[in-house]
Each structure stands twice: as C-alpha cells, then as structure tokens.
PDB file of N, CA and C in Angstrom:
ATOM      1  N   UNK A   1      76.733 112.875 101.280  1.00  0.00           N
ATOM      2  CA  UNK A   1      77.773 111.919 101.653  1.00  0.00           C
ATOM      3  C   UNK A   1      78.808 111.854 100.532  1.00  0.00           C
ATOM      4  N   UNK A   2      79.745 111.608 101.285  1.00  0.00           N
ATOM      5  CA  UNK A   2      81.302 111.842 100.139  1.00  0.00           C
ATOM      6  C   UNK A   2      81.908 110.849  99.757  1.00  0.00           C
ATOM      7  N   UNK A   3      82.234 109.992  99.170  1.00  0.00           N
ATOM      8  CA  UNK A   3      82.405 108.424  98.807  1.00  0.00           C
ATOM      9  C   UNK A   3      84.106 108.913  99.273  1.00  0.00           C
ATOM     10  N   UNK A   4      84.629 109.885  98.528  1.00  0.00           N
ATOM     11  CA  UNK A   4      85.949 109.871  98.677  1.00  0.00           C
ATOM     12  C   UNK A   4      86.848 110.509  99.359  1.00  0.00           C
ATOM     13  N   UNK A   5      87.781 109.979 100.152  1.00  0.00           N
ATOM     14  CA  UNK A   5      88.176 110.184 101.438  1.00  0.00           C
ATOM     15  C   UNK A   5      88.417 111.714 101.022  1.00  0.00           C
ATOM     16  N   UNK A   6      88.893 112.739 102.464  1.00  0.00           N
ATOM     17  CA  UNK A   6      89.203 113.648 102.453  1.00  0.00           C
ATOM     18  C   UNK A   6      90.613 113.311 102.417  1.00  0.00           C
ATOM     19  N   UNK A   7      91.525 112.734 102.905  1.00  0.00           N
ATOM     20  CA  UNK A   7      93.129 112.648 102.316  1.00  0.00           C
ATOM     21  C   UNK A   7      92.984 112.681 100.818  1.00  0.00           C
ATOM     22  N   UNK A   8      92.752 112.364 100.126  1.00  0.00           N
ATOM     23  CA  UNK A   8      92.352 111.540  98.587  1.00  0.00           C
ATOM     24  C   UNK A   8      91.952 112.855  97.850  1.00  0.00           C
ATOM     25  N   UNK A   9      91.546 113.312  98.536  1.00  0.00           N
ATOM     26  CA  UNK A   9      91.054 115.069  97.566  1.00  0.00           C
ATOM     27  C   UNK A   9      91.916 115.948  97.472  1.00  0.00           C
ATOM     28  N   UNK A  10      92.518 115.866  98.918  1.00  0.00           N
ATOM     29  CA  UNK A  10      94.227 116.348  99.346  1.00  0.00           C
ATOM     30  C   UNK A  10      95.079 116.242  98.539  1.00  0.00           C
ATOM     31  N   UNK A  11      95.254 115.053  97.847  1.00  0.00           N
ATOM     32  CA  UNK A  11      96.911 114.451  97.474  1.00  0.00           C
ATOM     33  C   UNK A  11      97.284 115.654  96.191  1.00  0.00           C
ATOM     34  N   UNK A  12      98.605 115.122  96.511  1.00  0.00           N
ATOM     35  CA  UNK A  12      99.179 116.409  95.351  1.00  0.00           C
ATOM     36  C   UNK A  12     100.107 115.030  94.912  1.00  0.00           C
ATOM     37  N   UNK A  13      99.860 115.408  93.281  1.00  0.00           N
ATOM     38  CA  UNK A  13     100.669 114.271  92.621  1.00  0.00           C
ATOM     39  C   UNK A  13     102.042 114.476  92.418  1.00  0.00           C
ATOM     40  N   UNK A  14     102.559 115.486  92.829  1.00  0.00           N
ATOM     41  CA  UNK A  14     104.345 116.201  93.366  1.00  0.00           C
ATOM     42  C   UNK A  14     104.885 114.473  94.565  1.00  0.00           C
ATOM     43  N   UNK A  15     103.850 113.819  95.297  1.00  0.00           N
ATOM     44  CA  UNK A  15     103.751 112.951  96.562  1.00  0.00           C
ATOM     45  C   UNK A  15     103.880 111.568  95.815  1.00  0.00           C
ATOM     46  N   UNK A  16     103.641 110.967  94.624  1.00  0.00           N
ATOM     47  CA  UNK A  16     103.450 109.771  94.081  1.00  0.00           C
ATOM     48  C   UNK A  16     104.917 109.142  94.192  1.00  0.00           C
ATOM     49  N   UNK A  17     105.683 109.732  93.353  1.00  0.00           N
ATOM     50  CA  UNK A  17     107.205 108.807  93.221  1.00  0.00           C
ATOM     51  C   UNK A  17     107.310 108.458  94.715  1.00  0.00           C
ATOM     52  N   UNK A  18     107.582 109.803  95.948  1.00  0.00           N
ATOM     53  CA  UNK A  18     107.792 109.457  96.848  1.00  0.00           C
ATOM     54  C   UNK A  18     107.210 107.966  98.330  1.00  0.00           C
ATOM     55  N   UNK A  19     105.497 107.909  97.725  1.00  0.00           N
ATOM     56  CA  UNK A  19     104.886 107.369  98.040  1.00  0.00           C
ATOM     57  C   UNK A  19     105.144 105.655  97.701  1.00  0.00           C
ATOM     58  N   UNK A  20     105.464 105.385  96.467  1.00  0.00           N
ATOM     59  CA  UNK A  20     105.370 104.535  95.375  1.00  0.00           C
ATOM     60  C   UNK A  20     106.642 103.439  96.157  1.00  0.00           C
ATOM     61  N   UNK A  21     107.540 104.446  96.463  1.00  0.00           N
ATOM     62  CA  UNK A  21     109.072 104.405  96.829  1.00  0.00           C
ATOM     63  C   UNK A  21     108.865 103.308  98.242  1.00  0.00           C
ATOM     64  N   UNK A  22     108.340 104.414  99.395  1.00  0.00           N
ATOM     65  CA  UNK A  22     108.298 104.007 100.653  1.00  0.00           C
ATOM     66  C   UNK A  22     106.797 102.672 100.637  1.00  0.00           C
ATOM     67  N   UNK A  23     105.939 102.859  99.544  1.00  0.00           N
ATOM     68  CA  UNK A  23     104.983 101.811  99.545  1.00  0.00           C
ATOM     69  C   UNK A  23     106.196 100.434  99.186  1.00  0.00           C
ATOM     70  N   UNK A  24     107.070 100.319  98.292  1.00  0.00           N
ATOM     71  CA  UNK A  24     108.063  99.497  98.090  1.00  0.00           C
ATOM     72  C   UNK A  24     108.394  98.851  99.315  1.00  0.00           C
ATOM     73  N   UNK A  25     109.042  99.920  99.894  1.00  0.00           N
ATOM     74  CA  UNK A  25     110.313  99.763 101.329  1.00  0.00           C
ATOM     75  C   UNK A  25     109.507  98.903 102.078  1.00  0.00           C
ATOM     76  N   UNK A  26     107.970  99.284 102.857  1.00  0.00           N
ATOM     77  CA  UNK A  26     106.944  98.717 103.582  1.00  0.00           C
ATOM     78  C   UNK A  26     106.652  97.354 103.371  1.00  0.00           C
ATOM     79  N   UNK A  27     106.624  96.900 101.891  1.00  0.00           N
ATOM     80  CA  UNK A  27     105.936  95.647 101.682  1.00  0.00           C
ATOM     81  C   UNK A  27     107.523  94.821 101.759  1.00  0.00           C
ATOM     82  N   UNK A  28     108.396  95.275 101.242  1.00  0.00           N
ATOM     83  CA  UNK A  28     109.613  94.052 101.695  1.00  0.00           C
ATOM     84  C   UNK A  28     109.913  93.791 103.015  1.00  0.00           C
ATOM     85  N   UNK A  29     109.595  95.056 103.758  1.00  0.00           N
ATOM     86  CA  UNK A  29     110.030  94.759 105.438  1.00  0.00           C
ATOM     87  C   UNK A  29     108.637  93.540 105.970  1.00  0.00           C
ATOM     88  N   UNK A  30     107.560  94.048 105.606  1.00  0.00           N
ATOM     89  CA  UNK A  30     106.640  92.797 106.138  1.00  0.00           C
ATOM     90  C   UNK A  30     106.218  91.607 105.568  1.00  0.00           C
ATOM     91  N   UNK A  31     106.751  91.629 104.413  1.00  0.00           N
ATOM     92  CA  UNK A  31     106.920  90.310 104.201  1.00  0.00           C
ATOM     93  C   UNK A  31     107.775  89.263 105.127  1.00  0.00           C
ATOM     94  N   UNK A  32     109.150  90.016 104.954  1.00  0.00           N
ATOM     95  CA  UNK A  32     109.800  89.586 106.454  1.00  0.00           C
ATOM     96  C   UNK A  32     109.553  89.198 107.624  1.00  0.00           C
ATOM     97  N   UNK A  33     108.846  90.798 107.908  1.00  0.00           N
ATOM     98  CA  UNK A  33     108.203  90.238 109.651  1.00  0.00           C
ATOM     99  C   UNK A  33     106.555  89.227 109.511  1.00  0.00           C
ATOM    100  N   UNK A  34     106.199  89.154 108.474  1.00  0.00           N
ATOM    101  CA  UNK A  34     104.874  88.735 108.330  1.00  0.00           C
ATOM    102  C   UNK A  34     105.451  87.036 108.780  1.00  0.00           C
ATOM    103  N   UNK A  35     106.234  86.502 107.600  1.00  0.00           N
ATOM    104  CA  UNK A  35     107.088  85.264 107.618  1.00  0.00           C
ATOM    105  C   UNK A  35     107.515  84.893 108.854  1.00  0.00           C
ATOM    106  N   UNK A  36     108.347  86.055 109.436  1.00  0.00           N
ATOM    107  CA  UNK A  36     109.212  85.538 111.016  1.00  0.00           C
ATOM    108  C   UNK A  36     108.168  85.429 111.742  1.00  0.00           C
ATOM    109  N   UNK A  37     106.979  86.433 112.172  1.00  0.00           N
ATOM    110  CA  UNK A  37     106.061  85.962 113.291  1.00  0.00           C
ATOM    111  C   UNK A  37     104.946  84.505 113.165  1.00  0.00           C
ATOM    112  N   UNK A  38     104.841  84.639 111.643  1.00  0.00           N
ATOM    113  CA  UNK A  38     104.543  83.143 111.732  1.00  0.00           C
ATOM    114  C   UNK A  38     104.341  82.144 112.095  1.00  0.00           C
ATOM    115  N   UNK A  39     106.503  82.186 111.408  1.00  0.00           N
ATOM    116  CA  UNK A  39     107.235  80.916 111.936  1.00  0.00           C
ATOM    117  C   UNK A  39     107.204  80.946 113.761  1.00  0.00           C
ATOM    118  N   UNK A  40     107.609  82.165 113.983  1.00  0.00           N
ATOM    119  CA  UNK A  40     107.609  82.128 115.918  1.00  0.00           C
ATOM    120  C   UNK A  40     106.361  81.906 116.669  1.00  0.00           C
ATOM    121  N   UNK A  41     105.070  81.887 115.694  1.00  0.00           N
ATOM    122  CA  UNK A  41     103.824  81.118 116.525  1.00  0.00           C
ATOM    123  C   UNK A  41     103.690  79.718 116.432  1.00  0.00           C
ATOM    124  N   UNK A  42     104.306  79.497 115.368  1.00  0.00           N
ATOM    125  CA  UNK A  42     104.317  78.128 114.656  1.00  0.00           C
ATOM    126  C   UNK A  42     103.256  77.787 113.988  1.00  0.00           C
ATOM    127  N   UNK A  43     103.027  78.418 112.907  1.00  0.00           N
ATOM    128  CA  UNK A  43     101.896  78.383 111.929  1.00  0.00           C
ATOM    129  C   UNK A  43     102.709  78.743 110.606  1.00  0.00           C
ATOM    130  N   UNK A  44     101.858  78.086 109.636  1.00  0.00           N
ATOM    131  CA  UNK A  44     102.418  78.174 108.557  1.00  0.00           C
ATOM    132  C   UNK A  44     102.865  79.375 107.807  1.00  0.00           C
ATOM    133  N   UNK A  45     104.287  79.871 107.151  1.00  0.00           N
ATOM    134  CA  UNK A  45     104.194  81.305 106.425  1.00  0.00           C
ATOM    135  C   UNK A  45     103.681  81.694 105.694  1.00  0.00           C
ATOM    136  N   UNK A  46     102.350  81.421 105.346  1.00  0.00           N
ATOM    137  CA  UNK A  46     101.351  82.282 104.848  1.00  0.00           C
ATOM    138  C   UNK A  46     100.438  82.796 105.441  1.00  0.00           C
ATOM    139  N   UNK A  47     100.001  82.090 106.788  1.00  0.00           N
ATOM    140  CA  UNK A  47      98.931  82.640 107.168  1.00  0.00           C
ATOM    141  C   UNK A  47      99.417  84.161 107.959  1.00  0.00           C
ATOM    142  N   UNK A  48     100.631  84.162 107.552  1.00  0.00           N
ATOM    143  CA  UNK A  48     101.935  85.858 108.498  1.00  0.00           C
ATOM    144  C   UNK A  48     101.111  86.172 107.235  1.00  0.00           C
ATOM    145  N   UNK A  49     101.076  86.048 106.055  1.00  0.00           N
ATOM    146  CA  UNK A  49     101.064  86.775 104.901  1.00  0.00           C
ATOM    147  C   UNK A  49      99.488  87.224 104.734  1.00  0.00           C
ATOM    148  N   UNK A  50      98.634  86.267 105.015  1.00  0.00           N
ATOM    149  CA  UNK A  50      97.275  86.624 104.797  1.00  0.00           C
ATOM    150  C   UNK A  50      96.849  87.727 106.002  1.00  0.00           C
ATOM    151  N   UNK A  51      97.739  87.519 107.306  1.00  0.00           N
ATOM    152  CA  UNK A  51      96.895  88.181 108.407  1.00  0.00           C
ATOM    153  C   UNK A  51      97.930  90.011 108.497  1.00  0.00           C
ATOM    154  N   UNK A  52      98.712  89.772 107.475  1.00  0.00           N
ATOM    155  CA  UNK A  52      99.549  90.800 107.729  1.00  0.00           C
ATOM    156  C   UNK A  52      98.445  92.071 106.601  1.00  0.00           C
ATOM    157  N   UNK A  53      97.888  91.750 105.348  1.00  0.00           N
ATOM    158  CA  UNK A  53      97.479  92.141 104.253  1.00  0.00           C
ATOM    159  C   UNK A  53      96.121  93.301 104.838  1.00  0.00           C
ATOM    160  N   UNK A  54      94.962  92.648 105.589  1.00  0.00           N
ATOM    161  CA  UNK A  54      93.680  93.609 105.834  1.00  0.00           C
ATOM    162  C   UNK A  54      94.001  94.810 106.954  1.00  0.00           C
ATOM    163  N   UNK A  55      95.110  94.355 108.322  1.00  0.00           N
ATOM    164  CA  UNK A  55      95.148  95.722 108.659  1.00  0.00           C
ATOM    165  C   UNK A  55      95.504  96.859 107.790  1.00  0.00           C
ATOM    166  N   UNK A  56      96.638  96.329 107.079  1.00  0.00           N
ATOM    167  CA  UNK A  56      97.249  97.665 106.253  1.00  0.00           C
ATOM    168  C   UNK A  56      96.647  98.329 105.547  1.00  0.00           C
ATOM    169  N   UNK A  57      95.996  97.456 104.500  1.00  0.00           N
ATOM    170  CA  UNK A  57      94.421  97.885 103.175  1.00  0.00           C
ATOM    171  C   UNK A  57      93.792  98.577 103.972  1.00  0.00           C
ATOM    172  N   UNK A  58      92.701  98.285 105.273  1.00  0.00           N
ATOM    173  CA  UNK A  58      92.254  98.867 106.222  1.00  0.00           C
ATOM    174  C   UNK A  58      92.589 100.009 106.783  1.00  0.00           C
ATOM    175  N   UNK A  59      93.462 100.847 107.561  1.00  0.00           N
ATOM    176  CA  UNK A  59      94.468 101.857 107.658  1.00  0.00           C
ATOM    177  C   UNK A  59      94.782 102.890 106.359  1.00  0.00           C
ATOM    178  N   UNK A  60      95.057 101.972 105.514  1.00  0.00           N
ATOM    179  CA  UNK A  60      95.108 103.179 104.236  1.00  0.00           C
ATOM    180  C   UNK A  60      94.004 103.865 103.494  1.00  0.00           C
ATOM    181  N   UNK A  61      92.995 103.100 103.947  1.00  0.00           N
ATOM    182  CA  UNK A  61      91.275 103.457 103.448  1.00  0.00           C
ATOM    183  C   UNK A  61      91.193 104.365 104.227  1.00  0.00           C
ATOM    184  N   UNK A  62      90.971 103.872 105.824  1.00  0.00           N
ATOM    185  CA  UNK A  62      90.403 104.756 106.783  1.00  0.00           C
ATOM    186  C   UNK A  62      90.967 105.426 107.284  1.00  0.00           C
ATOM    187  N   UNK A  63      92.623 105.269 107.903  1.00  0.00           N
ATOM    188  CA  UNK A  63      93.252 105.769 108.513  1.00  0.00           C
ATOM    189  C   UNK A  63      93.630 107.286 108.554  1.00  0.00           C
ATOM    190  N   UNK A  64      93.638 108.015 109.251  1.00  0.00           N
ATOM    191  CA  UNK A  64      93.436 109.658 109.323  1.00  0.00           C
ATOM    192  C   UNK A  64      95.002 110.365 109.266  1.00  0.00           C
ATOM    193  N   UNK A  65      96.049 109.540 109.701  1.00  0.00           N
ATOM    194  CA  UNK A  65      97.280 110.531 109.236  1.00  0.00           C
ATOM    195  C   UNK A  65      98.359 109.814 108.036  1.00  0.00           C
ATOM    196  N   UNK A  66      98.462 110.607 107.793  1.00  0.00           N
ATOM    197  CA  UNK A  66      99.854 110.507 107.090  1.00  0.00           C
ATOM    198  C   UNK A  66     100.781 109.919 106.902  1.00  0.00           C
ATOM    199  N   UNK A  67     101.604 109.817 108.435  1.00  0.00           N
ATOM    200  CA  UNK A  67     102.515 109.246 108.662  1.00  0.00           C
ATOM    201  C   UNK A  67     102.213 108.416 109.795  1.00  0.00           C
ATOM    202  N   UNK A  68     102.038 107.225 109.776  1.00  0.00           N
ATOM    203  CA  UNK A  68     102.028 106.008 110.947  1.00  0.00           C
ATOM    204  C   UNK A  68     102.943 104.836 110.418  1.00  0.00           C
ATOM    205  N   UNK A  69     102.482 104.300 111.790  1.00  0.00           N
ATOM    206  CA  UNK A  69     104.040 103.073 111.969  1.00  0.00           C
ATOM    207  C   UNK A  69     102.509 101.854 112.343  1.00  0.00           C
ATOM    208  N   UNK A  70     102.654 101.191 110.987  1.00  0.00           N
ATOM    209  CA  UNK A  70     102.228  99.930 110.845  1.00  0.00           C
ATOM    210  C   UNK A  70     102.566  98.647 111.109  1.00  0.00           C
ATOM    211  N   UNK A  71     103.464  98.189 111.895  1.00  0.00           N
ATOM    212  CA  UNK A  71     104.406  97.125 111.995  1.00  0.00           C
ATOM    213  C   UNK A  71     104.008  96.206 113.320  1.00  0.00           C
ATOM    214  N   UNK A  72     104.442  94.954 113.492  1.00  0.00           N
ATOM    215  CA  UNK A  72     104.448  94.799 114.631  1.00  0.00           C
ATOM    216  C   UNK A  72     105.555  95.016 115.862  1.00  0.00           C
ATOM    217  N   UNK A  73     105.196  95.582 117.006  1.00  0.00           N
ATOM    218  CA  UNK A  73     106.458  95.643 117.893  1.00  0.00           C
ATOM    219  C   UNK A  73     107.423  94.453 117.814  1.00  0.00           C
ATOM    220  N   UNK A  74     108.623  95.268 118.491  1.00  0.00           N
ATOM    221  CA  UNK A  74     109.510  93.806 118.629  1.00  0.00           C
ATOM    222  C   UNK A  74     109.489  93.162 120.261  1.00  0.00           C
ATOM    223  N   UNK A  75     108.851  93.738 120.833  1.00  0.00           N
ATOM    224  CA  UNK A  75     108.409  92.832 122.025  1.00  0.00           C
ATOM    225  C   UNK A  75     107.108  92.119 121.782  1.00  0.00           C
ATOM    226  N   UNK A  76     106.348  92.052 120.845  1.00  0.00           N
ATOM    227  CA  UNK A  76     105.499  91.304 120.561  1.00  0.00           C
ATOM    228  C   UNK A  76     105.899  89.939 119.741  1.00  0.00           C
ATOM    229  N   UNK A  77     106.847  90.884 119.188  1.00  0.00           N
ATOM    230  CA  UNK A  77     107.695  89.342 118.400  1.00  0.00           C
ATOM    231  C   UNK A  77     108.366  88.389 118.742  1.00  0.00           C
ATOM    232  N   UNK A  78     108.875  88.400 120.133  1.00  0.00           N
ATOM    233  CA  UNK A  78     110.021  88.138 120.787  1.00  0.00           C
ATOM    234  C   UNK A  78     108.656  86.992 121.861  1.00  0.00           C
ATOM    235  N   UNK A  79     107.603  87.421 122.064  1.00  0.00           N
ATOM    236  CA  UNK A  79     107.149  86.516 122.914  1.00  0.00           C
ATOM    237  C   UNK A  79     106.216  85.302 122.232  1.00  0.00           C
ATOM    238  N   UNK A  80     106.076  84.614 123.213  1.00  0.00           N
ATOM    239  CA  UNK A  80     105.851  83.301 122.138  1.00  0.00           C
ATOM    240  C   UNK A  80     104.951  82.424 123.341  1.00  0.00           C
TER     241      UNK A  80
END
C-alpha cells in the first residue's frame, strides 16, 4: 500500500509557481461565493466559509484530475 497519491509522485516542480498562482485566484473567488451563498440562505458568513473549506481539502487529496471546476453553479446560487 502506497500512502502517497499517484498525482503527488507525478508532480514536476517546473508546475509550483503556476499552481501557487491559480491556488491564489481560487481562494479569493470563494471566499466571495462562500460569503454570497451564505448570506442568500440566510445563515451566517462563516458557516459559507466553514462549509466551503472540506470539499476542496477533500478533492485535492483524492480527486483524480487535474483540472476541475470546484465552485458552486450559478443556478444553485440564484435559488433560495
């Protein structure tokens, strides 16, 4: 048994700045949407913040590609 992921054995450290960059971009956009869906359930803006945090951690452990779209829709946002 292999403790460490097979992406993780993969990485080429040529990928870090770029990673580092778009890990940036990701956490300011959901802070945002973490805050707005929140407020549009009507619950306090943290609990956007606490429930936004384990999918993502989750996904980046386990998750199998590369490139995915972590976010919530905007028809999910929009209903209430």
């Amino acid at each position: 048994m292999n403790l460490i992921p097979d992406w993780l054995r993969r990485y080429q450290p040529a990928w870090l700045a770029d990673d580092l960059t778009a890990g940036m971009i990701v956490t300011v956009m959901l802070i945002a949407q973490s805050l707005t869906c929140a407020l549009l359930a009507g619950l306090p803006p943290e609990v956007g913040l606490y429930a936004s945090i384990l999918p993502i951690a989750a996904y980046s452990l386990f998750g199998s590609g590369m490139h995915g779209q972590r976010r919530i829709p905007n028809a999910l946002r929009l209903w209430k």
